[in-house]
Protein backbone atom coordinates (compact mmCIF):
# COMPACT_ATOMS: atom_id res chain seq x y z
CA UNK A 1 -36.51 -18.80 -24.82
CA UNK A 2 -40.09 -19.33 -25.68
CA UNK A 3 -42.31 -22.72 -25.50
CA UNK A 4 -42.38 -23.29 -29.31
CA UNK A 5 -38.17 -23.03 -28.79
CA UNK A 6 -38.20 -25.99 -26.71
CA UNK A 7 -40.62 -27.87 -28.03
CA UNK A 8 -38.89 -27.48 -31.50
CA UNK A 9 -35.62 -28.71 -29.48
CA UNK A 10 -37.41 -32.16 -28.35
CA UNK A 11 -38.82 -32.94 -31.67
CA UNK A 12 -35.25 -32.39 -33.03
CA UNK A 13 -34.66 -36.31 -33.19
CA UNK A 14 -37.54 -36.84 -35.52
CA UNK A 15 -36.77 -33.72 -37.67
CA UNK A 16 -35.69 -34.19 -41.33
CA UNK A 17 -31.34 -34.46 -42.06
CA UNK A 18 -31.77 -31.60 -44.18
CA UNK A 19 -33.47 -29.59 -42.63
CA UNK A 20 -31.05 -30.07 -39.23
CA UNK A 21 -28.18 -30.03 -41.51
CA UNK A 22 -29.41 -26.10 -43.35
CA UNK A 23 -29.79 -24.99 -39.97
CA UNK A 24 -26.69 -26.87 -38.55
CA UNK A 25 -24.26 -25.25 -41.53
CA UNK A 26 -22.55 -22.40 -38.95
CA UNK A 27 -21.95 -25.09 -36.14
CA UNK A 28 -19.67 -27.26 -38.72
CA UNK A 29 -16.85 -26.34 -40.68
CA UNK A 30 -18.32 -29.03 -43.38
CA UNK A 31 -17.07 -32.21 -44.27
CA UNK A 32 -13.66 -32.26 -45.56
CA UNK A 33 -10.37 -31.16 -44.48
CA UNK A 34 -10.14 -28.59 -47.22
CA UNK A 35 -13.57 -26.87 -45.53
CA UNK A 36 -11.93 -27.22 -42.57
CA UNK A 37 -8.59 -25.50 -43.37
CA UNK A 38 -10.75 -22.85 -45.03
CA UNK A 39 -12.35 -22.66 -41.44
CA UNK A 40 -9.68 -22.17 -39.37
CA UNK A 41 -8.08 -20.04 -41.93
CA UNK A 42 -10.94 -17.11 -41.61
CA UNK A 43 -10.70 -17.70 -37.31
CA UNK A 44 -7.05 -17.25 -37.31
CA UNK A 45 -7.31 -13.88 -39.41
CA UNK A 46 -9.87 -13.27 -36.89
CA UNK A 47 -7.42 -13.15 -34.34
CA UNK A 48 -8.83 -16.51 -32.35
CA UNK A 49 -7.05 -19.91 -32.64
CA UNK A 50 -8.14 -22.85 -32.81
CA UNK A 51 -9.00 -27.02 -31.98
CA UNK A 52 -10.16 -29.33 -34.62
CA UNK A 53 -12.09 -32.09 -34.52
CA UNK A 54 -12.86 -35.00 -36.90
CA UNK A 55 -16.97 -35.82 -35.91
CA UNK A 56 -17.41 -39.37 -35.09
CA UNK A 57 -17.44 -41.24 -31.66
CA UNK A 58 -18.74 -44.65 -30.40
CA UNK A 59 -18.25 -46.44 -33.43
CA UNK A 60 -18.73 -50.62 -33.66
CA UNK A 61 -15.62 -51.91 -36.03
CA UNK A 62 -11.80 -50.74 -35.91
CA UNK A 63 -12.23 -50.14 -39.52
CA UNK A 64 -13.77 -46.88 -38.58
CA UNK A 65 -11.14 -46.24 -35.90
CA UNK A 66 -8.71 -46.35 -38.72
CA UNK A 67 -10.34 -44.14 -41.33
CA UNK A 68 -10.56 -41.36 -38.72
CA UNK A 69 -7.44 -41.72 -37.40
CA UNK A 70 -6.18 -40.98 -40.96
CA UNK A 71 -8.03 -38.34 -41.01
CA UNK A 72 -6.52 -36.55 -38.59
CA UNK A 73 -3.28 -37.65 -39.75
CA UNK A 74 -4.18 -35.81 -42.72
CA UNK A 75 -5.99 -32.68 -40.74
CA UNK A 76 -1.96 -32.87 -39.14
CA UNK A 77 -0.44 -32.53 -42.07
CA UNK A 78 -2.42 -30.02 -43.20
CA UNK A 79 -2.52 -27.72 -40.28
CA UNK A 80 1.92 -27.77 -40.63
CA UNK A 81 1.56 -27.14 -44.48
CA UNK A 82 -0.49 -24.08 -44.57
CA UNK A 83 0.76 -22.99 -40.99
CA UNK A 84 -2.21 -22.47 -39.32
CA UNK A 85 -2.69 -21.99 -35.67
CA UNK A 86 -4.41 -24.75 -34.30
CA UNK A 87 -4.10 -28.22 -32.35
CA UNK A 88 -6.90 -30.79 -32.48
CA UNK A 89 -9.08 -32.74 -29.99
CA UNK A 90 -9.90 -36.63 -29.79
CA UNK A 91 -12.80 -38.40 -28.75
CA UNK A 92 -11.36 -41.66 -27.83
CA UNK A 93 -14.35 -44.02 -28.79
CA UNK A 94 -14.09 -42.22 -32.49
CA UNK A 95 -10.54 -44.19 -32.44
CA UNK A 96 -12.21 -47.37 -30.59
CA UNK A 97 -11.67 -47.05 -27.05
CA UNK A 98 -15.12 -49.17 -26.45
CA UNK A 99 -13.46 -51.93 -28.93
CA UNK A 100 -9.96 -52.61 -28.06
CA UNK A 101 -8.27 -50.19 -25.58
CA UNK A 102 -4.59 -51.45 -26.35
CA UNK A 103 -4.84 -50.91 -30.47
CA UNK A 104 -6.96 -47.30 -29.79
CA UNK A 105 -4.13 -45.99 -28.14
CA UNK A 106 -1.60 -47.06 -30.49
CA UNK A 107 -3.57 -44.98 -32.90
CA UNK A 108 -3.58 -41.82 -30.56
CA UNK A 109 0.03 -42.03 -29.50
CA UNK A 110 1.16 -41.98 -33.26
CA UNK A 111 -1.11 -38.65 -34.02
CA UNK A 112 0.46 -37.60 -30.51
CA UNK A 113 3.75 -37.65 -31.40
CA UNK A 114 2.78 -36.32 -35.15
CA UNK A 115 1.42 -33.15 -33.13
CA UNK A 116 4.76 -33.03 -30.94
CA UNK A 117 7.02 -32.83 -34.50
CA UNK A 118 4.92 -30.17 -35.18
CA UNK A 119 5.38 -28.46 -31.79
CA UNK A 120 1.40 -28.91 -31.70
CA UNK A 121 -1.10 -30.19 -28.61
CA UNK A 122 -3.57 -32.54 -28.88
CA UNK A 123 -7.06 -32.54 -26.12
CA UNK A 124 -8.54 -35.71 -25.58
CA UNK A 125 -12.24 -34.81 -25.47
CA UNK A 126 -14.54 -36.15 -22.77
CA UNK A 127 -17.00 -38.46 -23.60
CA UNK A 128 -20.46 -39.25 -21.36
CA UNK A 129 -19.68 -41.25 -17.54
CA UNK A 130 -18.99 -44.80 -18.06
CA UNK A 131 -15.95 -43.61 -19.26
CA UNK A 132 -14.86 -41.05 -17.51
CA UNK A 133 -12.01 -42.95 -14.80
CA UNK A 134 -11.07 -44.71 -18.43
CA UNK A 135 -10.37 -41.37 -20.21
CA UNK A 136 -8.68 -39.87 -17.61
CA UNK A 137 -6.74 -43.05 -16.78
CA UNK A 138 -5.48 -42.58 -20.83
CA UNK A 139 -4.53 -38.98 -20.29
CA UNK A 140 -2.49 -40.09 -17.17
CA UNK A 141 -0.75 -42.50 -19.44
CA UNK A 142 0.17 -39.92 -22.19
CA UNK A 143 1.18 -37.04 -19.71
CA UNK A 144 3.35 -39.57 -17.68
CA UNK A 145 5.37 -40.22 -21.21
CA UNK A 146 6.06 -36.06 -21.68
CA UNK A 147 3.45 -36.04 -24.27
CA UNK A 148 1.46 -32.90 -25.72
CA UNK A 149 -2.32 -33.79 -24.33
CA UNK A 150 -4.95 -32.39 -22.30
CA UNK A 151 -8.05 -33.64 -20.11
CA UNK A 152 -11.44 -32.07 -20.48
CA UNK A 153 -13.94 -31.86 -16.97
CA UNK A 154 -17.56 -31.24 -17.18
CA UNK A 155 -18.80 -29.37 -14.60
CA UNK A 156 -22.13 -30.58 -14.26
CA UNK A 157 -20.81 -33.47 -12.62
CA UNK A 158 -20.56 -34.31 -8.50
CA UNK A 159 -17.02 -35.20 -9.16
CA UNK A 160 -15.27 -32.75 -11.17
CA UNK A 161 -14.10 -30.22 -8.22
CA UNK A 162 -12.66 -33.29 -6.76
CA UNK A 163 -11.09 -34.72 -10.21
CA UNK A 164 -9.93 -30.54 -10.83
CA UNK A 165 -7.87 -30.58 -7.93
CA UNK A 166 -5.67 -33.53 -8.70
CA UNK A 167 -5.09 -32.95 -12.08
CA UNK A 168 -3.87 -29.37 -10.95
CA UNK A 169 -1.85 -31.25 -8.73
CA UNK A 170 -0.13 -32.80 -11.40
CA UNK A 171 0.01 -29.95 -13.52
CA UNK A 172 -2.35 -31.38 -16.53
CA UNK A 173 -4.11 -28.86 -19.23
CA UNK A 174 -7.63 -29.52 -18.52
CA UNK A 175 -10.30 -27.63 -20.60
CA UNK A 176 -12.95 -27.17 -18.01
CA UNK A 177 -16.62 -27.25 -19.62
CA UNK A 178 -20.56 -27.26 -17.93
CA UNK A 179 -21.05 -30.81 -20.05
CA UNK A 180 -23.57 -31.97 -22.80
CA UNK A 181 -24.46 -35.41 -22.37
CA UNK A 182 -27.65 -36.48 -20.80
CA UNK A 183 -26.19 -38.20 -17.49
CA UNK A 184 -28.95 -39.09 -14.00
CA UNK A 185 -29.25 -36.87 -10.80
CA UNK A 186 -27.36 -39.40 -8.80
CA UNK A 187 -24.22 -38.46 -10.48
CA UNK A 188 -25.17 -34.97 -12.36
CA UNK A 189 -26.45 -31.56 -11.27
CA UNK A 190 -29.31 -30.71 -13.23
CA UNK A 191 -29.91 -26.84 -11.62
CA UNK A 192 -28.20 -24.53 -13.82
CA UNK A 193 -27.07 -22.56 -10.80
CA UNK A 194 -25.64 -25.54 -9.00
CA UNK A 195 -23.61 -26.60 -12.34
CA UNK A 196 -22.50 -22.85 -12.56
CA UNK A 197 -21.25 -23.16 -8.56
CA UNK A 198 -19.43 -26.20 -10.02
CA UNK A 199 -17.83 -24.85 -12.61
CA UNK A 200 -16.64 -21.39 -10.68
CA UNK A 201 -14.57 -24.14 -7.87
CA UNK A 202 -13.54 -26.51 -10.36
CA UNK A 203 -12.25 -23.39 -12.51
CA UNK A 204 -10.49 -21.93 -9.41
CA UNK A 205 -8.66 -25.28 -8.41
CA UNK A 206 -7.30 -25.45 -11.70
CA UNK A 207 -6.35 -21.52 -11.82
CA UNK A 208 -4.63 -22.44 -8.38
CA UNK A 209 -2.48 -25.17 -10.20
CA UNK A 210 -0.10 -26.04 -12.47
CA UNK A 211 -1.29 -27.07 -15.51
CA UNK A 212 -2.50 -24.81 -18.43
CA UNK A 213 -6.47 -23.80 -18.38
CA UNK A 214 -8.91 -23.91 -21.16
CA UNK A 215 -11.79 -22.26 -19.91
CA UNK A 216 -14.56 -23.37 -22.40
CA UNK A 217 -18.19 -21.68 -22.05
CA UNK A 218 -20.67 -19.20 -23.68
CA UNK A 219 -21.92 -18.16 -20.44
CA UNK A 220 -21.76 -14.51 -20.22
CA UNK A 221 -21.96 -15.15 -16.44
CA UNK A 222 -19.40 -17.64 -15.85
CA UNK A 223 -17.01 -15.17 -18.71
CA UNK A 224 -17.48 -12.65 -15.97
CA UNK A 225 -16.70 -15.01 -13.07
CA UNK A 226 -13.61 -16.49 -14.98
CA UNK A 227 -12.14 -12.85 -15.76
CA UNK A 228 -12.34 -11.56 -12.08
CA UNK A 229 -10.50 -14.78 -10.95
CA UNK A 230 -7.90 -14.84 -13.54
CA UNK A 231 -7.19 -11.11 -12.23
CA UNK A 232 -8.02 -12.09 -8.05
CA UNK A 233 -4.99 -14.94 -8.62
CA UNK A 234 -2.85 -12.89 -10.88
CA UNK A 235 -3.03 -15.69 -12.81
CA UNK A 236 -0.64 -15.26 -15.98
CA UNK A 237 -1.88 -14.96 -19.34
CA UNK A 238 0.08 -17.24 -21.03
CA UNK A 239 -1.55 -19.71 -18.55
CA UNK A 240 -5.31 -19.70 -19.32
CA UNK A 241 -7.36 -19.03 -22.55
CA UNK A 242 -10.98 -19.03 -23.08
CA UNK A 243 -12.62 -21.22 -25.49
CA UNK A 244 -15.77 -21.76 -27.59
CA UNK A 245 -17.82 -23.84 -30.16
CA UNK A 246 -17.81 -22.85 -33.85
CA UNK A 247 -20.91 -20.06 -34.67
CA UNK A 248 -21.83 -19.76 -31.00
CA UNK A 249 -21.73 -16.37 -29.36
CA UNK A 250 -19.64 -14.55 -32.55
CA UNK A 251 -19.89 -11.77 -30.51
CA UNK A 252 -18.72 -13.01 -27.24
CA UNK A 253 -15.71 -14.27 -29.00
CA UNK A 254 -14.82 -11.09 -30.83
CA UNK A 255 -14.98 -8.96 -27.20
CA UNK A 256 -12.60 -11.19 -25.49
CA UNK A 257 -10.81 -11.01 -28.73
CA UNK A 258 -10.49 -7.24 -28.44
CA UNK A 259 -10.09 -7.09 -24.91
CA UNK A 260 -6.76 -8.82 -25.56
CA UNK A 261 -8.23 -12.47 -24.37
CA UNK A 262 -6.82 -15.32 -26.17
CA UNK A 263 -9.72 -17.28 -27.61
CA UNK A 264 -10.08 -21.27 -29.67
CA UNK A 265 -12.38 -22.05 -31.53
CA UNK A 266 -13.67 -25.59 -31.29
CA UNK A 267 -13.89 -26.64 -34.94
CA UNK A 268 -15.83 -29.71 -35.65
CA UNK A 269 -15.56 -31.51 -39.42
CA UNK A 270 -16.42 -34.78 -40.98
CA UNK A 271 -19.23 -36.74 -42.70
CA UNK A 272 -20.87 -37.72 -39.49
CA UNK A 273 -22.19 -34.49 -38.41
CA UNK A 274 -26.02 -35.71 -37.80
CA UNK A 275 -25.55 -36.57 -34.38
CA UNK A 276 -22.46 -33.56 -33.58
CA UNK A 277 -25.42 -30.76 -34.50
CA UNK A 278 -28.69 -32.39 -32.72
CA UNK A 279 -26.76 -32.49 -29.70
CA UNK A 280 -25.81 -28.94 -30.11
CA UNK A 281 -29.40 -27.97 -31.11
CA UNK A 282 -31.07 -29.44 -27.94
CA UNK A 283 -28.39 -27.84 -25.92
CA UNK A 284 -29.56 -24.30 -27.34
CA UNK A 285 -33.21 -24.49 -28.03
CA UNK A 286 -33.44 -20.47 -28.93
CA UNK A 287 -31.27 -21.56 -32.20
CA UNK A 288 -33.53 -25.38 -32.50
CA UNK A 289 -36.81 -22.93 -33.11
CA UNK A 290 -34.82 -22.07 -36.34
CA UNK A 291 -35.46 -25.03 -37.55
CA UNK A 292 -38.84 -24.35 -37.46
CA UNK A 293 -38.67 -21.51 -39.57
CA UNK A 294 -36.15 -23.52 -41.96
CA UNK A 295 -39.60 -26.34 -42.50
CA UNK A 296 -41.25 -23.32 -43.30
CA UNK A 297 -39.32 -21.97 -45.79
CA UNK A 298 -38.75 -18.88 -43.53
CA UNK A 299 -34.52 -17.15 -43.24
C-alpha cells in the first residue's frame, strides 16, 4: 500500500459522488432489483451463492423503514421467481430500529417468515456498538420463535470471543467478520494482529458449536487459519461456508470455489450506495488510490 493510497483513502469524504461512484461500480450490484437479480444470476453460474442486501441504515422517519422493507419484499419475490440461490441480510436501523423498536420488528418478522415460505434464511447484519446487546437481543427473539435468522460478530471487538461462545451454545448461525466501523480502543482492537487473534478464537468457539458458520473475510491469512481448523475439528461441510463482499478478492473466491469450498457473495443494491462504497474504500486504501487515477482521467 503506498502513502498516496492512504492519503487518497482519507480524502475519500470530500471526493466528488461520481467519481466514488465510477470507481465504486464492482462493489455494488447497482440500484435496482433487476441489477441485482442480474448480479446474483452471473455469481450463481459462478458456482458461489449468495446474500443480498438493500443499502440503507440509520435512517430518521419510518417512511423510509417502509420503502425498504418493500424492497426486500420485492428482492423476496424475486429471488423465488427466477430461482436463484440466495438469502438476504438486514441492517436493522435501515427498517428503524433507532425509531421504534416494536413496529421495526414487525417489519422484519413479516420478510422472516416470507424467507421461511421460501425455505430461505435471512442474516441480520451488525451495525456499529451502541447497538450491539440490542441486535443480538432481536436475533434471540427471532431464533427463540424457530425462525430462519442469523447473528453477525465483529472480531475487532473485546467482546466477541465471549459473545461467540454463547451463541454456539445456543446453536445460532453467526457470520463471524474482523468489523468496519470506526469504534475507540476502550472497546476495539486496533492492531491488525490482535483483531486476527480475535477472530481465529471467536471462529473456533463457533466451529466447536452448534450453530451454522459463515466465515466472512478476504484475509488470505485468516482463509488459511479457517481451512486448517475446519479440517483439525472435522468440522462438516455442510456446517461452515466462507463468505465475501461483491468485487473483492475475485480470485480468492474462485480458489475456494474450485477447491470445493462453498462461497456467498455479499451483494449490496439500492439508491443509497454513497455511504455503502466510502466505507468500503477507506477499508481498502490500495483500491481508494483508484480514485485518484479515475480524477485523472486515468483506467
Amino acid at each position: 500500500m503506498s502513502l498516496l493510497d492512504s492519503l487518497v483513502a482519507i480524502t475519500l469524504p470530500i471526493t466528488p459522488r461520481f467519481v466514488v461512484g465510477r470507481v465504486a461500480r464492482r462493489y455494488i450490484a447497482g440500484e435496482t432489483v433487476a441489477d441485482a437479480v442480474a448480479t446474483i444470476r452471473s455469481l450463481n453460474a459462478a458456482g458461489a451463492d449468495c446474500t443480498v442486501d438493500v443499502l440503507g441504515e440509520f435512517i430518521s422517519e419510518f417512511g423510509a423503514a417502509e420503502k425498504t422493507a418493500g424492497d426486500y419484499r420485492e428482492m423476496l419475490d424475486a429471488i423465488e421467481r427466477e430461482e436463484l440461490r440466495s438469502g438476504i441480510s438486514i441492517k436493522l436501523t435501515a427498517i428503524g430500529l433507532s425509531i421504534d423498536e416494536a413496529r421495526c420488528e414487525e417489519l422484519v418478522r413479516e420478510l422472516v417468515r416470507r424467507a421461511a415460505e421460501m425455505g430461505s434464511f435471512v442474516r441480520i447484519d451488525m451495525e456499529d456498538s451502541p447497538v450491539t446487546d440490542q441486535t443480538l437481543a432481536f436475533v434471540r427473539r427471532l431464533v427463540a420463535d424457530g425462525l430462519p435468522v442469523g447473528a453477525v460478530l465483529q472480531a475487532y471487538l473485546h467482546r466477541t470471543v465471549d459473545d461467540a461462545q454463547q451463541l454456539a451454545e445456543e446453536g445460532v448461525s453467526v457470520r463471524i467478520c474482523k468489523g468496519i466501523y470506526k469504534e475507540p480502543e476502550s472497546i476495539a482492537y486496533q492492531d491488525r494482529e490482535a483483531v486476527r487473534d480475535s477472530y481465529r478464537r471467536a471462529l473456533e468457539a463457533l466451529l466447536n458449536g452448534a450453530g451454522n458458520v459463515g466465515i466472512a473475510t478476504h484475509d488470505e491469512v485468516l482463509v488459511e487459519s479457517a481451512g486448517q481448523l475446519v479440517k483439525q475439528l472435522n468440522v462438516p461441510k455442510a456446517r461452515y461456508e466462507y463468505q465475501m463482499l461483491l468485487g473483492v478478492r475475485i480470485w480468492l473466491r474462485d480458489q475456494l470455489i474450485n477447491a470445493g469450498e462453498r462461497v456467498r457473495i455479499y451483494v449490496p443494491f439500492g439508491a443509497d450506495w454513497y455511504g455503502y462504497s466510502t466505507r468500503r474504500l477507506q477499508e481498502n486504501p490500495e483500491i481508494a488510490g483508484h480514485v485518484f487515477k479515475a480524477m485523472l482521467g486515468f483506467k
